[in-house]
Protein backbone atom coordinates (compact mmCIF):
# COMPACT_ATOMS: atom_id res chain seq x y z
CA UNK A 1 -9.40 -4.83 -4.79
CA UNK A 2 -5.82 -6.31 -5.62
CA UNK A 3 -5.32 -8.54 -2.55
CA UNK A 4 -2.18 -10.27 -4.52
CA UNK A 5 -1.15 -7.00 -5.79
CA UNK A 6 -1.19 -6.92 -9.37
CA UNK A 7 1.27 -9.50 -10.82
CA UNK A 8 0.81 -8.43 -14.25
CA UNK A 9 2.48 -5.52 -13.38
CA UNK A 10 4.97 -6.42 -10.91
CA UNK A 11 6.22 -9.35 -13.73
CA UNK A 12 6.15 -5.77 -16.31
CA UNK A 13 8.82 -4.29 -13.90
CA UNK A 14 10.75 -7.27 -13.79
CA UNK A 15 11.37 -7.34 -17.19
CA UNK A 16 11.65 -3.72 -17.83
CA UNK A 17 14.31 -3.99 -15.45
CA UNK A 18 15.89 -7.40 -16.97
CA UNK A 19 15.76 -5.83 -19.94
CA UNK A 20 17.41 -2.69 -19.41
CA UNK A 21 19.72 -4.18 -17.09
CA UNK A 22 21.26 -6.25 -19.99
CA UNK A 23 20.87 -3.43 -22.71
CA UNK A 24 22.30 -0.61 -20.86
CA UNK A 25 24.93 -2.88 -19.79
CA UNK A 26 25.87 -3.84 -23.20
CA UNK A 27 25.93 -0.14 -24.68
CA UNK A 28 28.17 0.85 -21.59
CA UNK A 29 30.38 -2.21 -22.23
CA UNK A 30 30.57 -1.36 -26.10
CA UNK A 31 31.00 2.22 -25.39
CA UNK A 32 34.24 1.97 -23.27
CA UNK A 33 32.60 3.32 -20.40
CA UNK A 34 32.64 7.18 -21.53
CA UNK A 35 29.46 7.88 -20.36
CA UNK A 36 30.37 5.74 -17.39
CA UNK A 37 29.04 2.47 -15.57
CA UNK A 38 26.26 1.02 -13.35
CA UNK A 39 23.06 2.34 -15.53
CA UNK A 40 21.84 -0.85 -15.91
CA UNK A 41 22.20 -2.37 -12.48
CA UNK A 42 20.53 1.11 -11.18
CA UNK A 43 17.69 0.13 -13.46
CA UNK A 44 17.79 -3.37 -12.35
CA UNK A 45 17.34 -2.58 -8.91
CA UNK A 46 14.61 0.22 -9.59
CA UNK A 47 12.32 -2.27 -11.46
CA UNK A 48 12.89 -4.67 -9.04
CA UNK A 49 12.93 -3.22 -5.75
CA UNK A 50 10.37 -0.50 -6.70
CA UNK A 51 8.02 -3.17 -8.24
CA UNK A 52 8.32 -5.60 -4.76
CA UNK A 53 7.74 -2.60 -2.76
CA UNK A 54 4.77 -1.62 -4.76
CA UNK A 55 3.43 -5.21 -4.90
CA UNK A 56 4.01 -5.44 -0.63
CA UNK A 57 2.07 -2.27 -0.20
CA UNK A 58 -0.99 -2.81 -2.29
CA UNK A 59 -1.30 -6.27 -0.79
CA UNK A 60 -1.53 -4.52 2.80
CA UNK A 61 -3.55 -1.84 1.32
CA UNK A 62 -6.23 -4.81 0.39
CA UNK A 63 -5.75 -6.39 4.06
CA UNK A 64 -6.44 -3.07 5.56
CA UNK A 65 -9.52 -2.99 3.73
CA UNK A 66 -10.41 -6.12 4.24
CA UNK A 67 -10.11 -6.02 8.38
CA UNK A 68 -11.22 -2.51 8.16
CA UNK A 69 -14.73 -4.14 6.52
CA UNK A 70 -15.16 -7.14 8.55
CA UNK A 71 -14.01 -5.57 11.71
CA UNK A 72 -14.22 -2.32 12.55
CA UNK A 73 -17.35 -1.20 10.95
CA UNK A 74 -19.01 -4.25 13.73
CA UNK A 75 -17.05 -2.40 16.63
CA UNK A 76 -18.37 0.97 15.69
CA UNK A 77 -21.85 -0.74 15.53
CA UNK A 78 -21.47 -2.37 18.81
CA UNK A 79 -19.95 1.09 20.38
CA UNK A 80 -22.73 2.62 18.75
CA UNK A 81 -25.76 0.46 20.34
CA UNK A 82 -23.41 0.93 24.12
CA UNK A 83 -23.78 4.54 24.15
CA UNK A 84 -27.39 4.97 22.56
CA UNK A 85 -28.37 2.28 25.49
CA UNK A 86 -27.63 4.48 28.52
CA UNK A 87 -28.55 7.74 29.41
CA UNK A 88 -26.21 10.69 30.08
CA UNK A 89 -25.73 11.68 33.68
CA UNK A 90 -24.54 15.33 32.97
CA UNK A 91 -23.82 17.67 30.25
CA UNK A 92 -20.47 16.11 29.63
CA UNK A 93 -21.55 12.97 28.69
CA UNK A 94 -24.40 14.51 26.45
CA UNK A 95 -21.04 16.04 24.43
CA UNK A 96 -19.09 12.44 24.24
CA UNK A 97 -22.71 10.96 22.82
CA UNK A 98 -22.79 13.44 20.10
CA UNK A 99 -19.08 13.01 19.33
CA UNK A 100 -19.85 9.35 18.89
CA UNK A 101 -22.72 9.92 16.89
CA UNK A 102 -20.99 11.87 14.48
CA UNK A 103 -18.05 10.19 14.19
CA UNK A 104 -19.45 6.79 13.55
């Protein structure tokens, strides 16, 4: 579970995208611009938007779990020990009991 993401990574992309941003730049500065300009700010921004948004999502992909285990497994208990309490009046609510059932 990465609940801060992983930084070793995210701090990789950074780089990778420092990096390039500055190398790519150079070569297109020393080059005159014949294979054109703005490889190394694409890069820059790749690395570094792409490695935020990848951080951000992991870190509410380890919330989810987290509130998913606390949470929602005690409501599906609780739901759970409500419907196996009472008895169904009709054939209906003998249907809804064994959707329950199965889906908990």
């Amino acid at each position: 579970m990465h609940v801060f993401g992983e930084p070793t990574q995210l701090v990789g992309q950074f780089q990778t995208g420092i990096t390039e941003f500055v190398t790519l730049t150079r070569d297109e500065i020393v080059s005159g611009g014949e294979d054109g300009f703005g490889r190394g700010v694409e890069s820059l921004v790749k690395n570094i938007v792409g490695g935020s948004c990848d951080a951000v999502g992991k870190i509410f992909g380890s919330l989810a779990d987290i509130i998913d285990a606390t949470f929602i497994k005690e409501d599906a208990i609780q739901q759970r020990a409500v419907t196996t309490s009472r008895t169904p009046d009709h054939i209906g609510e003998v249907r809804l009991f064994i959707l329950f059932d199965i889906m908990s």
